[in-house]
Protein backbone atom coordinates (compact mmCIF):
# COMPACT_ATOMS: atom_id res chain seq x y z
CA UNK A 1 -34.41 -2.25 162.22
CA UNK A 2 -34.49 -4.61 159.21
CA UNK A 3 -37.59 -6.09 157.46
CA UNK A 4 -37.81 -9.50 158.81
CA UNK A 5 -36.49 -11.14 155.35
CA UNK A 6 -33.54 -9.17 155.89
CA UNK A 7 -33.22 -10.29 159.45
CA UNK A 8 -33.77 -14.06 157.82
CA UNK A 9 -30.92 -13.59 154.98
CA UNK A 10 -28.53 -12.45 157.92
CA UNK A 11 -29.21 -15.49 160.13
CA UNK A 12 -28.65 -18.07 157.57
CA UNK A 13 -25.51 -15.68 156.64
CA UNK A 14 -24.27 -16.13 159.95
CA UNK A 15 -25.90 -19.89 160.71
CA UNK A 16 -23.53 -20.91 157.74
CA UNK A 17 -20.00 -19.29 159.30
CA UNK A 18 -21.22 -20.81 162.06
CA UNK A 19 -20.89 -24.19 160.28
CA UNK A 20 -17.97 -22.94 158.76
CA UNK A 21 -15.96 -22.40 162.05
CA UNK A 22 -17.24 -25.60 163.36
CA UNK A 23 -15.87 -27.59 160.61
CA UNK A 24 -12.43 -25.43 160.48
CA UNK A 25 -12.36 -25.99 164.43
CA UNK A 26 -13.41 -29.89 164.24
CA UNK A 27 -10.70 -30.15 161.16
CA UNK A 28 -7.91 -28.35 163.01
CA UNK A 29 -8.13 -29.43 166.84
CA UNK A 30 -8.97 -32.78 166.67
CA UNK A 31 -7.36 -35.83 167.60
CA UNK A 32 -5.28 -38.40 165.07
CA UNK A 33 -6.46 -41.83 165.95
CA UNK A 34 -5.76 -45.00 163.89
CA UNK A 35 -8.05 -46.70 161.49
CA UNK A 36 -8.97 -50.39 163.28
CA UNK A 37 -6.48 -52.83 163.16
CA UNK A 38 -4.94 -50.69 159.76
CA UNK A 39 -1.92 -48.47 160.95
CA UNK A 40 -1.21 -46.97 164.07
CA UNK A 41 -1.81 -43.88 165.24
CA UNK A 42 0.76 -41.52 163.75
CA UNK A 43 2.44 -38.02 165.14
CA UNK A 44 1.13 -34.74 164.15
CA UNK A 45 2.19 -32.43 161.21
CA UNK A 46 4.82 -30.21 162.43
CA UNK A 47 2.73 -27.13 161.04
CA UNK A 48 -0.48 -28.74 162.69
CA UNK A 49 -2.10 -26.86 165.68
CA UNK A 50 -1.75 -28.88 168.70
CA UNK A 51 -4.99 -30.48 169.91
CA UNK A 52 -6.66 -29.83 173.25
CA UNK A 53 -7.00 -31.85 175.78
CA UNK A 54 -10.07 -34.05 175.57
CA UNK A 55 -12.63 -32.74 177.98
CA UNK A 56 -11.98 -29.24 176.37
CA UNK A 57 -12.54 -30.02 172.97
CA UNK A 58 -15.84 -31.52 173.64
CA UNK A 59 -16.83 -28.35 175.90
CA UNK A 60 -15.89 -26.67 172.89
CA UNK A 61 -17.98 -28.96 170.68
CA UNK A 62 -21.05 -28.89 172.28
CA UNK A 63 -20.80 -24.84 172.63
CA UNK A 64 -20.38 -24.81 169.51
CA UNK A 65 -23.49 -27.18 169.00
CA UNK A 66 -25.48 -25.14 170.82
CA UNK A 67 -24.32 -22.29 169.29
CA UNK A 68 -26.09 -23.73 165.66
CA UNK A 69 -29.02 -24.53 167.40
CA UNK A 70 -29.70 -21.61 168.76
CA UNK A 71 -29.64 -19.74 165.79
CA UNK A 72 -31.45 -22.47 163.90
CA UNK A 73 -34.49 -21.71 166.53
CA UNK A 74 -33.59 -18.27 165.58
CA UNK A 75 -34.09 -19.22 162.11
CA UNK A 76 -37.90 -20.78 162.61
CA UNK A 77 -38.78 -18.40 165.00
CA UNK A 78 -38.06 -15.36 161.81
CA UNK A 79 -40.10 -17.48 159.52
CA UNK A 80 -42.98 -18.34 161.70
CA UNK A 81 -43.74 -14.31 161.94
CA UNK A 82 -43.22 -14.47 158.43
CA UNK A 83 -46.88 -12.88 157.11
CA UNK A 84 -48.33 -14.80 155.49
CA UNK A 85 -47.38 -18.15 157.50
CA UNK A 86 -50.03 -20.04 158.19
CA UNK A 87 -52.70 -17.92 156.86
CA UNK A 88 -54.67 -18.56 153.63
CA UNK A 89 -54.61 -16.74 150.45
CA UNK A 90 -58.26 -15.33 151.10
CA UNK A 91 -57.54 -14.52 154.31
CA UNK A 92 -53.92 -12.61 152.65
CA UNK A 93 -56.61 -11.28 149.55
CA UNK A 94 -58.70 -9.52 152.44
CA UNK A 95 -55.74 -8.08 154.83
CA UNK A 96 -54.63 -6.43 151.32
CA UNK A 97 -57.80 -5.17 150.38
CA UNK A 98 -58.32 -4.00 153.86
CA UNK A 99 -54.54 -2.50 153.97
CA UNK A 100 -55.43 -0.51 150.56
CA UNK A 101 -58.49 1.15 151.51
CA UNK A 102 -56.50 2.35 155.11
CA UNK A 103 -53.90 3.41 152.85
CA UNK A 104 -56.94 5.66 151.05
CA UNK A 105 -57.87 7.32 153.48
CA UNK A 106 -54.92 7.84 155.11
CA UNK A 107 -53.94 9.29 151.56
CA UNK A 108 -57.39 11.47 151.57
CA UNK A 109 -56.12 12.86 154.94
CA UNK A 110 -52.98 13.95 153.87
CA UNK A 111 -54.27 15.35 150.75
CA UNK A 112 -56.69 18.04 153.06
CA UNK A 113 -53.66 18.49 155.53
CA UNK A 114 -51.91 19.26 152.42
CA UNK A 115 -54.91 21.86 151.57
CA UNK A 116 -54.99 23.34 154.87
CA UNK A 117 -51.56 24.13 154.80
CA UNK A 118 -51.34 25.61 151.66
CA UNK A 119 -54.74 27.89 152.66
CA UNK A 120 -53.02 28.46 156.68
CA UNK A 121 -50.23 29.65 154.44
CA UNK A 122 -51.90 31.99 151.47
CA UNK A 123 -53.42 33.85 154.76
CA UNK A 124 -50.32 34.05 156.50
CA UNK A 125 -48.79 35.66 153.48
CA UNK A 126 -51.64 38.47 153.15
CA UNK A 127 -51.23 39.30 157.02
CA UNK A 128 -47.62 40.01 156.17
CA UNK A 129 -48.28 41.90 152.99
CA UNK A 130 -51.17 44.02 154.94
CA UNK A 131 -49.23 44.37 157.87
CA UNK A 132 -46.10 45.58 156.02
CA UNK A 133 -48.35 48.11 153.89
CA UNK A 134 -49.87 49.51 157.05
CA UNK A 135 -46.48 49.85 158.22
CA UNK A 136 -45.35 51.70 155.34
CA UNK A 137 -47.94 54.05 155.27
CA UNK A 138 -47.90 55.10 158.88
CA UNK A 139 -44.25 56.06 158.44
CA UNK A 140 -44.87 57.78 155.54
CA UNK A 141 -48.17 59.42 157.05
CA UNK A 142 -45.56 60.67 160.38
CA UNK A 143 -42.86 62.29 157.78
């Protein structure tokens, strides 16, 4: 899974097609109505999508209200677990500091499992090397 300022660029990514479509929806389904007491109300485009009826275009509308305030929660909900938010910068100094020295020793631990292997490995090798030369010799002892 993502880093969490990954997962932030991707929701305002998608939090501005979201505004996108909205506006491209709003633009291309709504209703011509006159300006007051101006002109009247005049007939639609002949290449102009033909608008929905009126209770479905505001179902529409409001899902797709919800739909940007969801991810807007979305949004503050990414950059309140943010580290970092709401904390000070001693309090950030000293999770470093701490973070470093586990980062030592887990360093120090790897560096002996390293070791270990390496020796588990050298013996290994010598079994092999003895075990093959004992080998050798009892066939040649049994010719």
């Amino acid at each position: 899974m993502a880093d969490r300022l990954t997962q932030l660029q991707i929701c305002l990514d998608q939090l501005v097609e979201q505004f996108c479509a909205t506006l491209h929806y709003v633009d291309t389904h709504h209703t011509f109505a006159p300006l007051p007491d101006e002109e009247p109300a005049r007939d639609l485009d002949p290449g102009a999508v033909q608008p929905p009826p009126a209770e479905e275009f505001k179902a529409t509308i409001n899902e797709l209200s919800t739909d940007l305030i969801l991810k807007s929660r979305q949004i503050i909900a990414l950059i309140d677990s943010l580290p970092g938010a709401g904390v000070s910068q001693a309090e950030q100094v000293k999770k470093i500091v701490e973070l470093q020295e586990e980062l030592r020793h887990v360093q120090a631990q790897k560096v002996e499992a390293v070791r270990k292997k390496e020796d588990l490995l050298e013996w290994v090798n010598e079994l092999v090397v003895e075990f093959s030369s004992d080998l050798i010799e009892a066939k040649k002892a049994k010719q």
